[in-house]
N, C-alpha and C. Protein backbone atom coordinates (compact mmCIF):
# COMPACT_ATOMS: atom_id res chain seq x y z
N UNK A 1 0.85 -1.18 0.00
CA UNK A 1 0.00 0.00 0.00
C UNK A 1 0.89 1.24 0.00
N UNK A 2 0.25 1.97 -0.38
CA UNK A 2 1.29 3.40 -1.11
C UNK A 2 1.02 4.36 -0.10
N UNK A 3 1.10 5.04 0.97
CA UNK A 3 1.17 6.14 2.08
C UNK A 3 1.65 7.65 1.47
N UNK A 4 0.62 8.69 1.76
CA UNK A 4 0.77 10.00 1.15
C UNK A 4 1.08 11.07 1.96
N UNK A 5 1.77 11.15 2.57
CA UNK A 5 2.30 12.40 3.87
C UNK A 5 2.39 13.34 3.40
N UNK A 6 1.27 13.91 3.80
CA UNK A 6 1.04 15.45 3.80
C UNK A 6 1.54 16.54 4.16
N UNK A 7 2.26 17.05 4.41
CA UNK A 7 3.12 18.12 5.66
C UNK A 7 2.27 19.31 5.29
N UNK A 8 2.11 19.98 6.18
CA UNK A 8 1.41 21.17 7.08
C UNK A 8 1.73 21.77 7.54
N UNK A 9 1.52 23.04 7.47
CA UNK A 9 1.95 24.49 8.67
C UNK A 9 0.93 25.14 8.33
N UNK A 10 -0.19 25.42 9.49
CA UNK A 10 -0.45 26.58 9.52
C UNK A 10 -0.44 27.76 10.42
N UNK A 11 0.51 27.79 11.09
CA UNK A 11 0.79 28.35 12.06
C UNK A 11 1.90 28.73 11.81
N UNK A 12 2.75 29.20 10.73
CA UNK A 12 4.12 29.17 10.45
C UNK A 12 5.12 30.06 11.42
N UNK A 13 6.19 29.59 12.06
CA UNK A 13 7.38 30.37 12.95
C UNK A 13 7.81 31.94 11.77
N UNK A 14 7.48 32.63 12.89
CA UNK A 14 8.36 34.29 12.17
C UNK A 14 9.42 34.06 11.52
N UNK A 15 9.86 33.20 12.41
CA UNK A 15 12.13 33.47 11.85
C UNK A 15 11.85 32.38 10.39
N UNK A 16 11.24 31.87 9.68
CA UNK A 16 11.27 31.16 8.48
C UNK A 16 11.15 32.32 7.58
N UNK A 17 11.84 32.22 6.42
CA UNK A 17 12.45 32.67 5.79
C UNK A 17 12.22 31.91 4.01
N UNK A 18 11.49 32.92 2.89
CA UNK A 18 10.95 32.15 1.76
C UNK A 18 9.60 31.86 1.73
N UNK A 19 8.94 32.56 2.74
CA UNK A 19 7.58 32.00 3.15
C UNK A 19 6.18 33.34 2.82
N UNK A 20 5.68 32.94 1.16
CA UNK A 20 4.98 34.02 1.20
C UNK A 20 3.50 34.39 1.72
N UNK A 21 3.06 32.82 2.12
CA UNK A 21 1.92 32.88 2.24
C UNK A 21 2.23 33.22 4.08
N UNK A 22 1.91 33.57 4.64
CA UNK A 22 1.92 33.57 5.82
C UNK A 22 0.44 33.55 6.90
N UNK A 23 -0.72 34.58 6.61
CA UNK A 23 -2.28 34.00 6.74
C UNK A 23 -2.44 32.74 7.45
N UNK A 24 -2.98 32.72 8.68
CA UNK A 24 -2.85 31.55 9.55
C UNK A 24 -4.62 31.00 8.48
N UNK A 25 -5.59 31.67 8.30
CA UNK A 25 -6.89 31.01 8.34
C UNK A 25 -6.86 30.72 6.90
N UNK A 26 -6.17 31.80 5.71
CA UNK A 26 -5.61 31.09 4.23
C UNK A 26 -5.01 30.08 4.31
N UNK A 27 -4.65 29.54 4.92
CA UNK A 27 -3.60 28.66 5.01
C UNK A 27 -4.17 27.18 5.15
N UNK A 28 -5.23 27.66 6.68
CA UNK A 28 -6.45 26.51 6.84
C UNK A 28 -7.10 26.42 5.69
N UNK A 29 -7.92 27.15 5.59
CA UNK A 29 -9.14 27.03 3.99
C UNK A 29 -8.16 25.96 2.76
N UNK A 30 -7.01 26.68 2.60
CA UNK A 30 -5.79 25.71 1.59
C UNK A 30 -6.05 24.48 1.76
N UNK A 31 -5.29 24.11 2.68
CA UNK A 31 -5.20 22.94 3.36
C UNK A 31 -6.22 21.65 3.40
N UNK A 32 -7.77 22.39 3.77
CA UNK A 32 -8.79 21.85 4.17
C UNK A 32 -9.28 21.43 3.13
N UNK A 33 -9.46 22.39 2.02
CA UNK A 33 -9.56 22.45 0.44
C UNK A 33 -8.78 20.83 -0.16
N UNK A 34 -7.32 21.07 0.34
CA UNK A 34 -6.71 20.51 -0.72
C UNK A 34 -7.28 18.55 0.02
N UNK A 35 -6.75 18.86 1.61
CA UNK A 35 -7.23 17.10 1.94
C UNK A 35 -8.38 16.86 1.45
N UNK A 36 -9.39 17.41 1.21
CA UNK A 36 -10.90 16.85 1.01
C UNK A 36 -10.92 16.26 -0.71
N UNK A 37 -10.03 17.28 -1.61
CA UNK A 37 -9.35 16.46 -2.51
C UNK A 37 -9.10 15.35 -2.44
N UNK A 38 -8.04 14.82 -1.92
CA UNK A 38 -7.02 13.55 -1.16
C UNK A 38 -8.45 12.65 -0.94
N UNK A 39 -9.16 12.82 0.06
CA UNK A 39 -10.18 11.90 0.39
C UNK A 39 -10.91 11.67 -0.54
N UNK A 40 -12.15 12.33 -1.10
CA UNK A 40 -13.09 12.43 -2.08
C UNK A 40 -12.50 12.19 -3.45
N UNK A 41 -10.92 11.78 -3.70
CA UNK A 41 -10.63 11.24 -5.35
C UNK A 41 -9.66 10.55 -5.09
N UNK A 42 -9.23 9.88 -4.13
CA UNK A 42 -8.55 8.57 -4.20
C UNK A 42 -8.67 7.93 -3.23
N UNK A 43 -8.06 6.90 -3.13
CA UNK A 43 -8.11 5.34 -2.44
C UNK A 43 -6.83 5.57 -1.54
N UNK A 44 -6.08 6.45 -1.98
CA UNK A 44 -4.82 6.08 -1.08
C UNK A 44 -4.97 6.31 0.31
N UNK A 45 -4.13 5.60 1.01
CA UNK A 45 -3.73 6.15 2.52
C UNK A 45 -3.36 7.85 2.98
N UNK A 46 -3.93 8.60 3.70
CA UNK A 46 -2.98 9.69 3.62
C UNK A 46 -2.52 10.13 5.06
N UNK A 47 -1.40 10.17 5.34
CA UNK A 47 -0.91 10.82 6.82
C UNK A 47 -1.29 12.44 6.62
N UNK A 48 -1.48 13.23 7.52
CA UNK A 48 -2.22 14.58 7.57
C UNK A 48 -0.85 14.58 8.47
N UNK A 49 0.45 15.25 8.31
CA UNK A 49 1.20 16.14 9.20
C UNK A 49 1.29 17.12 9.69
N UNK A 50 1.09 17.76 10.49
CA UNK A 50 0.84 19.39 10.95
C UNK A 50 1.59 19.33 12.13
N UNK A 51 2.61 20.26 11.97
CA UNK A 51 3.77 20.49 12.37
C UNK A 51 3.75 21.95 13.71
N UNK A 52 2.42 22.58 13.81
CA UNK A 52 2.05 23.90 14.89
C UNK A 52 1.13 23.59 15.45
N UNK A 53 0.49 22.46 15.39
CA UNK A 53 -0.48 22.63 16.64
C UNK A 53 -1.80 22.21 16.02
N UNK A 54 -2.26 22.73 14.93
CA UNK A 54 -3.27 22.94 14.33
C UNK A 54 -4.31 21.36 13.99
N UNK A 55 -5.37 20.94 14.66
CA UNK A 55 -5.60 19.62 15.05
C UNK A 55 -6.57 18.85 14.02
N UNK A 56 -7.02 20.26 12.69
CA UNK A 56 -8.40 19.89 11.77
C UNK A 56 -9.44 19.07 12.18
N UNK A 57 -9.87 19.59 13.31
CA UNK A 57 -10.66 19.24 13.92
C UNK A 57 -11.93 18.73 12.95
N UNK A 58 -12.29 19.77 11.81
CA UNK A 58 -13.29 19.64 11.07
C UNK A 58 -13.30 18.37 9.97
N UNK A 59 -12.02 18.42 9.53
CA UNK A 59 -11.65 17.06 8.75
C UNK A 59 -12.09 15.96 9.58
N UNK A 60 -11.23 15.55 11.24
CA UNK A 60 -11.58 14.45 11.65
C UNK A 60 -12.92 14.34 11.92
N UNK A 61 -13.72 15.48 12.08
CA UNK A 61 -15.33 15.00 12.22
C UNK A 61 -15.67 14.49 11.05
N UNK A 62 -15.17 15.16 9.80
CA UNK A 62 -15.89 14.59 9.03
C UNK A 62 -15.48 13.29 8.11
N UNK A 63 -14.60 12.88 8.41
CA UNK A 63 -14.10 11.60 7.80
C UNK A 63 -12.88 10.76 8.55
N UNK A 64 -12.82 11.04 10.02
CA UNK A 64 -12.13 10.11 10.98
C UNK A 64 -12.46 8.63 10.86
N UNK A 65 -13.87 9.30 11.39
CA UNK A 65 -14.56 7.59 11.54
C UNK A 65 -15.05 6.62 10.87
N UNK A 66 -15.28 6.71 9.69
CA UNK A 66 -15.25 5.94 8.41
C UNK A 66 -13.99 5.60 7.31
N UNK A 67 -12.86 6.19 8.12
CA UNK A 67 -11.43 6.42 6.98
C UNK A 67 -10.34 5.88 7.96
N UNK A 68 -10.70 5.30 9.43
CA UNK A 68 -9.74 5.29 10.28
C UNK A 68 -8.33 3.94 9.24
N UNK A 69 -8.92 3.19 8.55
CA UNK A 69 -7.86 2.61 8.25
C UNK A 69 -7.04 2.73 6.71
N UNK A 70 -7.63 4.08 6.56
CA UNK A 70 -6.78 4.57 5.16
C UNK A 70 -6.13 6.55 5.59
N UNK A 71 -6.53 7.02 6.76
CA UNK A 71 -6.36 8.50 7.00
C UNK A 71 -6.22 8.68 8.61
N UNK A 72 -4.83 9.97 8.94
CA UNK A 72 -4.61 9.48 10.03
C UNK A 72 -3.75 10.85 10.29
N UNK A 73 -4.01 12.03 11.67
CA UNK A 73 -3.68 13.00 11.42
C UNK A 73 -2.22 12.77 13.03
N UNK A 74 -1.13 13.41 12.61
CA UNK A 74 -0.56 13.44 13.18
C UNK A 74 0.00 15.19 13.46
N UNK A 75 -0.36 15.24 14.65
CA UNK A 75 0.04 16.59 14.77
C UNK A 75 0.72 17.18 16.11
N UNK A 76 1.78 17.50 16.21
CA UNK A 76 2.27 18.71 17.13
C UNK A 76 2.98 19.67 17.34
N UNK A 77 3.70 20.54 18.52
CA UNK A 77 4.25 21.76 18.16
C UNK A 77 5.58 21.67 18.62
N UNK A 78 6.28 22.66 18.71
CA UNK A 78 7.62 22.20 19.29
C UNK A 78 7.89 22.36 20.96
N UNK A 79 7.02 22.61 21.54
CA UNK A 79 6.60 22.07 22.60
C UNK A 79 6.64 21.14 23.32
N UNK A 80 6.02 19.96 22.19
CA UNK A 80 6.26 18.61 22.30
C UNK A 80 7.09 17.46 21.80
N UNK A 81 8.36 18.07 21.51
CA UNK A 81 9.93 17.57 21.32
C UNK A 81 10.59 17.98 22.26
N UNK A 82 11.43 17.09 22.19
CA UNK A 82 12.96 16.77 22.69
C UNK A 82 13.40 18.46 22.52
N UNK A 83 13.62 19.03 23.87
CA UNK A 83 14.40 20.09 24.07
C UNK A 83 15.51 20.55 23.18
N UNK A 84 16.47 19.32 23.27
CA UNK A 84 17.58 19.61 21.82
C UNK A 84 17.03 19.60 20.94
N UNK A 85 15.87 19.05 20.31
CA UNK A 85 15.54 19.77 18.86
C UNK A 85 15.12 20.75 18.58
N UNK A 86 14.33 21.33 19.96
CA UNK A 86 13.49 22.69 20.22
C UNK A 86 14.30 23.60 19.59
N UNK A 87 15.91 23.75 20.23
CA UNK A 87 16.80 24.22 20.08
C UNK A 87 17.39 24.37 18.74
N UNK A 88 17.82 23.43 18.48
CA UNK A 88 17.98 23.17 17.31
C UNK A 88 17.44 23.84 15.73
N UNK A 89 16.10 23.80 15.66
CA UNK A 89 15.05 24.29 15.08
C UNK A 89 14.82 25.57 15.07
N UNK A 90 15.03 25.67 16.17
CA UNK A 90 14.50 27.60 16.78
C UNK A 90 15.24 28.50 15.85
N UNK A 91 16.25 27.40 15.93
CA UNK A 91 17.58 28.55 15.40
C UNK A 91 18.14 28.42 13.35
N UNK A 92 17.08 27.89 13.26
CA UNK A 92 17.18 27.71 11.34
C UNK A 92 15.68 28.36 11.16
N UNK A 93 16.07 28.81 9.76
CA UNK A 93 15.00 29.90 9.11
C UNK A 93 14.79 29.22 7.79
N UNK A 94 15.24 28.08 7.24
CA UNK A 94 14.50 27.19 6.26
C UNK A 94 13.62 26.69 6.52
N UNK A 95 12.98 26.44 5.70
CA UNK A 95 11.40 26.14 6.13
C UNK A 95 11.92 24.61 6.24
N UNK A 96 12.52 24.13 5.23
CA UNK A 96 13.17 22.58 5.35
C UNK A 96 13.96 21.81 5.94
N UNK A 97 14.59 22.30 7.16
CA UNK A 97 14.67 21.95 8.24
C UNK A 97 13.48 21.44 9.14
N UNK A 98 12.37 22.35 9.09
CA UNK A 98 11.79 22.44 10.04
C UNK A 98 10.35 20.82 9.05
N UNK A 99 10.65 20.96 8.10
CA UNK A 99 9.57 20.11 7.61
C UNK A 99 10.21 18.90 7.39
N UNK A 100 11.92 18.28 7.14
CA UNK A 100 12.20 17.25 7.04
C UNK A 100 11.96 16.52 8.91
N UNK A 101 12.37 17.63 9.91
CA UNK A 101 11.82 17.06 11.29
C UNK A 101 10.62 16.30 11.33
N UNK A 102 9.48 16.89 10.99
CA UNK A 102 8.29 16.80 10.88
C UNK A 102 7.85 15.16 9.81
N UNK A 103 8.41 15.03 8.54
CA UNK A 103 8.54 13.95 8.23
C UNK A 103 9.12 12.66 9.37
N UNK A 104 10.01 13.30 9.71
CA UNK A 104 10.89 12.31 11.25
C UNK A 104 9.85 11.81 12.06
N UNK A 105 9.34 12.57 12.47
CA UNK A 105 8.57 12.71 13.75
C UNK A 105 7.02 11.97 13.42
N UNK A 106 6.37 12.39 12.11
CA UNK A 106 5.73 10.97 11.61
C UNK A 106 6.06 9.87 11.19
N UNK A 107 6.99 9.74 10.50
CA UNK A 107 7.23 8.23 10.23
C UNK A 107 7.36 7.53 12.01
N UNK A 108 8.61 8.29 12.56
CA UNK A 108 8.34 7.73 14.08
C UNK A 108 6.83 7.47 14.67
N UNK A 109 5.72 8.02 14.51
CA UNK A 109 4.82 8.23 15.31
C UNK A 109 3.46 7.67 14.18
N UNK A 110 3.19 7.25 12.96
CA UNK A 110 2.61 6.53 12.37
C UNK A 110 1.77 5.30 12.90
N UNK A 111 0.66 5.14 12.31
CA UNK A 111 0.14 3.60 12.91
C UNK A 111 -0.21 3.15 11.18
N UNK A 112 -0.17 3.93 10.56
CA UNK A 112 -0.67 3.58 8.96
C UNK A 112 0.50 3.27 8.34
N UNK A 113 1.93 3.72 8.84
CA UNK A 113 3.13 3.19 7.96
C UNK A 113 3.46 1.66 7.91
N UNK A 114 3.45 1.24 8.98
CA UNK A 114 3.21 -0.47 8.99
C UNK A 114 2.72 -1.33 7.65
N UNK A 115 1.51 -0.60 7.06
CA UNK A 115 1.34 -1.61 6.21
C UNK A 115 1.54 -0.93 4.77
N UNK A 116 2.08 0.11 4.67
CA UNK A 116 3.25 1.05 3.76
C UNK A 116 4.12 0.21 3.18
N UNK A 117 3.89 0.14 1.98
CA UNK A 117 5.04 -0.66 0.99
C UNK A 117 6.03 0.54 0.85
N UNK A 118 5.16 2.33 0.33
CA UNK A 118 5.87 3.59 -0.17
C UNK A 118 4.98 4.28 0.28
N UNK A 119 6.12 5.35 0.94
CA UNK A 119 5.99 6.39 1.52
C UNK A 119 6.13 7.60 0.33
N UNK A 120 4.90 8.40 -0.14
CA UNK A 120 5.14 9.51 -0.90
C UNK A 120 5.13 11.01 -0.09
N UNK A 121 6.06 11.89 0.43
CA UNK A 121 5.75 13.49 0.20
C UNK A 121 5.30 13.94 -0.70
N UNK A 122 4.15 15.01 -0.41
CA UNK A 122 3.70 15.77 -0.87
C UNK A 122 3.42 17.13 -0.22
N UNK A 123 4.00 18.55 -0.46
CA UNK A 123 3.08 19.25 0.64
C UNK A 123 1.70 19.41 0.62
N UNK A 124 1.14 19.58 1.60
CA UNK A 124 -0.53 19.68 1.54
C UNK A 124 -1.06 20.62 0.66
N UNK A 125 -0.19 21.59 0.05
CA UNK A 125 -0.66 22.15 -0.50
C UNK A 125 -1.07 22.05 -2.55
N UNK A 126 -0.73 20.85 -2.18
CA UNK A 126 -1.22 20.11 -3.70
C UNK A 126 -1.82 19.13 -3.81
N UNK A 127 -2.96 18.85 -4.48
CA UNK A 127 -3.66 17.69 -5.15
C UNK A 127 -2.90 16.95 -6.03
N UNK A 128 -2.62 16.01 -6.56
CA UNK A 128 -2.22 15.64 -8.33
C UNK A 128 -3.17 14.51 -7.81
N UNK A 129 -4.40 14.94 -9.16
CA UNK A 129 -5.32 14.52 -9.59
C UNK A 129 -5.05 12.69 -9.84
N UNK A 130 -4.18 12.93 -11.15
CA UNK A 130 -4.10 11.86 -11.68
C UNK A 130 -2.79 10.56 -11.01
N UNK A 131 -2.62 10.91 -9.99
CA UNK A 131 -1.54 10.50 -9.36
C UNK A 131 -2.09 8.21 -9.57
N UNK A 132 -3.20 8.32 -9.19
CA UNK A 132 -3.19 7.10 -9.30
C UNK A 132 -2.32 6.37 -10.40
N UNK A 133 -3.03 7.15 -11.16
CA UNK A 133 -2.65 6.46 -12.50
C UNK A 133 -1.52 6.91 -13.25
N UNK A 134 -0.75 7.51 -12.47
CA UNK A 134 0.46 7.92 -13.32
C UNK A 134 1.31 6.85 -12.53
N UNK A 135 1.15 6.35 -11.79
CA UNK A 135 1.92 5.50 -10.29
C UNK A 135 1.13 4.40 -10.98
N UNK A 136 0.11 4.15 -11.69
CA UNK A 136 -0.74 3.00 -12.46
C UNK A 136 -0.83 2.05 -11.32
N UNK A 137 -1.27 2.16 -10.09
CA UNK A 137 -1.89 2.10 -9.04
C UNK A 137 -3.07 0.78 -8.74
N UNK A 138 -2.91 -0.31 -8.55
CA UNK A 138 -3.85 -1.08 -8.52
C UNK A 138 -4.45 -1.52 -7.07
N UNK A 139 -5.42 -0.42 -6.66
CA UNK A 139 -5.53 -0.80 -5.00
C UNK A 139 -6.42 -2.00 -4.91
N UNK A 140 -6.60 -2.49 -3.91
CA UNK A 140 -7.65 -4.06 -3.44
C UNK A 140 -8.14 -3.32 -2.09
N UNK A 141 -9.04 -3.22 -2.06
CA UNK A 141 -9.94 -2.82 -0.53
C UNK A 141 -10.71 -4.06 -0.23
């Protein structure tokens, strides 16, 4: 089974650097927009990463409980790391630092990677439509 990790910010840190969208609630609407994509036109698995806090509360009402074994939101802030990474992090202004962590920190913290043949990134902020079938994709449910 093919796994689609989403990465997320909407809450983005000041000190990042390259970052034009900045809009905490544009950012949601994006986001919310783009997973309901993800759900409503494919089959795949998708990890929901969100990397500030931000819990999409509205997503899991609306497709937690019927999707629990294909969709699966992992989310926290830096709060809830390891002090040395706190550190670590605080102090870089690439956004890609701060989002390859965040990949880390889900694959660590996953219950859907287990039955993950491939792990795809994507940021949340894109659909590709035709992804099944460019990957020529043969799922079994």
């Amino acid at each position: 089974m093919i796994n689609i990790f989403l990465t997320c910010t909407v809450y983005p840190r000041t000190n990042i650097s390259w970052l034009k969208q900045r809009d905490s609630q544009e950012r949601i609407n994006m986001y919310i927009e783009i997973i309901e994509l993800w759900m409503e036109n494919t089959n795949l698995n998708l990890t929901i990463i969100e990397n500030s806090g931000y819990e999409f509360t509205e997503l899991k009402n609306k497709y937690l409980k019927n999707n629990k074994h294909r969709l699966e939101f992992i989310t926290f802030t830096y709060k809830d790391i390891p002090e040395e990474d706190r550190k670590f992090l605080e102090s870089k202004e690439a956004k890609g630092h701060h989002e390859l962590y965040a990949l880390n920190y889900a694959y660590n913290n996953s219950h859907l990677i287990d039955e993950s043949s491939y792990i795809i990134k994507i940021t949340g902020r894109y659909f590709i439509p035709e992804l099944e079938d460019i990957l020529k994709i043969r799922l079994d449910n």
